[in-house]
C-alpha atoms as a PDB file:
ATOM      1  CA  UNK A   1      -5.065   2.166 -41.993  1.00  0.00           C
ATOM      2  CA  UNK A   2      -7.666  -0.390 -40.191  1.00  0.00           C
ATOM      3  CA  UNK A   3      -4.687  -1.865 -38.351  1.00  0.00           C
ATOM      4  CA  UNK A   4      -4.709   1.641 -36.896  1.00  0.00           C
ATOM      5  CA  UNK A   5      -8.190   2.289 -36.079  1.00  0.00           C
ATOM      6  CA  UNK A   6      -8.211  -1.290 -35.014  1.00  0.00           C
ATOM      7  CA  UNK A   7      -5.250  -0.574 -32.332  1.00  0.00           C
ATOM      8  CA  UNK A   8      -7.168   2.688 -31.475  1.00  0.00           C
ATOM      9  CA  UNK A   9     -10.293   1.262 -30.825  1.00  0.00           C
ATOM     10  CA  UNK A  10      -8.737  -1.916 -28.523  1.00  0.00           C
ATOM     11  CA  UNK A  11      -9.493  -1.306 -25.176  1.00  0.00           C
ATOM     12  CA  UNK A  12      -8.829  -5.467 -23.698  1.00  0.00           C
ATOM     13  CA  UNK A  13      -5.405  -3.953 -21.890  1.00  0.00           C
ATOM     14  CA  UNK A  14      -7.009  -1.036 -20.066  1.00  0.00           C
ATOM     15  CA  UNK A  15      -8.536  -2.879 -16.988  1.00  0.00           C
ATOM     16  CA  UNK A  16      -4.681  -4.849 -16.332  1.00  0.00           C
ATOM     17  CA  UNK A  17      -3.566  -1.024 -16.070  1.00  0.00           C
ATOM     18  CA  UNK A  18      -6.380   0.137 -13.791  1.00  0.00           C
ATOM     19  CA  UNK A  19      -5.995  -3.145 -11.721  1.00  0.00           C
ATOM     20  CA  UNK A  20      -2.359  -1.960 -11.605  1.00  0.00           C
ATOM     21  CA  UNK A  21      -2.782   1.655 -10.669  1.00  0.00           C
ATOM     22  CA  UNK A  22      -5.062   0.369  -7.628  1.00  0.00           C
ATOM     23  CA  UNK A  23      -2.876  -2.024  -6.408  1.00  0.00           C
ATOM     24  CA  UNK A  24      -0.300   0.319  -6.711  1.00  0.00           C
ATOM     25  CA  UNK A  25      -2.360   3.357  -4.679  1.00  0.00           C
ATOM     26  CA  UNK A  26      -3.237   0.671  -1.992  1.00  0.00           C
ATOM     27  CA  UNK A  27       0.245  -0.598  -1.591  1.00  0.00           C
ATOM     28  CA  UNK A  28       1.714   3.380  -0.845  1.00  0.00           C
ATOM     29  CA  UNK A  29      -1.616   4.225   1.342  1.00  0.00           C
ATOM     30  CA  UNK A  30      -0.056   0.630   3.308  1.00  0.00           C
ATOM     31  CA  UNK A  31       3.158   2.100   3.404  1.00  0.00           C
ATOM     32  CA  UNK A  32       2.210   5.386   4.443  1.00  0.00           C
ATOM     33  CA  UNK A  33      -0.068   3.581   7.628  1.00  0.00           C
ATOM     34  CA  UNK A  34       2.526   1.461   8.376  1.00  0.00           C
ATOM     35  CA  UNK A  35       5.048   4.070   9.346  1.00  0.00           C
ATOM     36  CA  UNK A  36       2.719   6.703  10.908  1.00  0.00           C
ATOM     37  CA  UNK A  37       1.709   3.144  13.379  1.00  0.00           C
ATOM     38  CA  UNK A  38       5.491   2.528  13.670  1.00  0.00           C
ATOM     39  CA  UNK A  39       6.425   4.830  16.143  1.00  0.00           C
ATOM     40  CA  UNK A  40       3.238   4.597  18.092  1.00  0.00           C
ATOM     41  CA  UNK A  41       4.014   1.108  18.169  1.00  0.00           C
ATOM     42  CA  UNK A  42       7.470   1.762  19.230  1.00  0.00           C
ATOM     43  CA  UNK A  43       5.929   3.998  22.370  1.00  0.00           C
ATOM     44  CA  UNK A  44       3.355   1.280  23.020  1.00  0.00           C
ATOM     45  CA  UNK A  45       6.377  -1.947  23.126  1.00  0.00           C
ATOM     46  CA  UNK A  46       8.787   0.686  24.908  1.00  0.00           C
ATOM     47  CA  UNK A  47       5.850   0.927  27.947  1.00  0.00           C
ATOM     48  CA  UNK A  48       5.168  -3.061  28.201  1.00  0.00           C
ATOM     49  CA  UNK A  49       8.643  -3.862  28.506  1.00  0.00           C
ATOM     50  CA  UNK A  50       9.028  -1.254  31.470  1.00  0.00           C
ATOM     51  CA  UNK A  51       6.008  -1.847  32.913  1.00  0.00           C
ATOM     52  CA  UNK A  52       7.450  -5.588  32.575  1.00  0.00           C
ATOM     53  CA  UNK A  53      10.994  -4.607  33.718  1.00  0.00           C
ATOM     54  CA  UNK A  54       9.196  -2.916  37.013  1.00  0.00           C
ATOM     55  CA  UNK A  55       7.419  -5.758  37.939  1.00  0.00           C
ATOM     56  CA  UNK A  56      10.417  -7.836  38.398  1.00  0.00           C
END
């Protein structure tokens, strides 16, 4: 029985979870920016190289 209340009352592995849940939040937020810049990015490469290809 105290090995259970013992295990109950352990909290040492909850801030390795929360650290975990963050890092996983910030990594899907990244991967969420990253694509909505993508095609913006696309649009922006796709007008240098004309602009380039014009100037030739």
């Amino acid at each position: 029985m105290r090995r259970l209340e013992s295990f109950l009352q352990d909290d040492s592995g909850t801030a390795k979870i929360e650290y975990c849940l963050i890092a996983s939040i910030v990594s899907v937020a990244a991967v969420i920016a990253f694509e909505a810049m993508g095609e913006s990015l696309i649009s922006l490469f796709d007008q240098v190289t004309t602009t380039l290809d014009a100037g030739d």
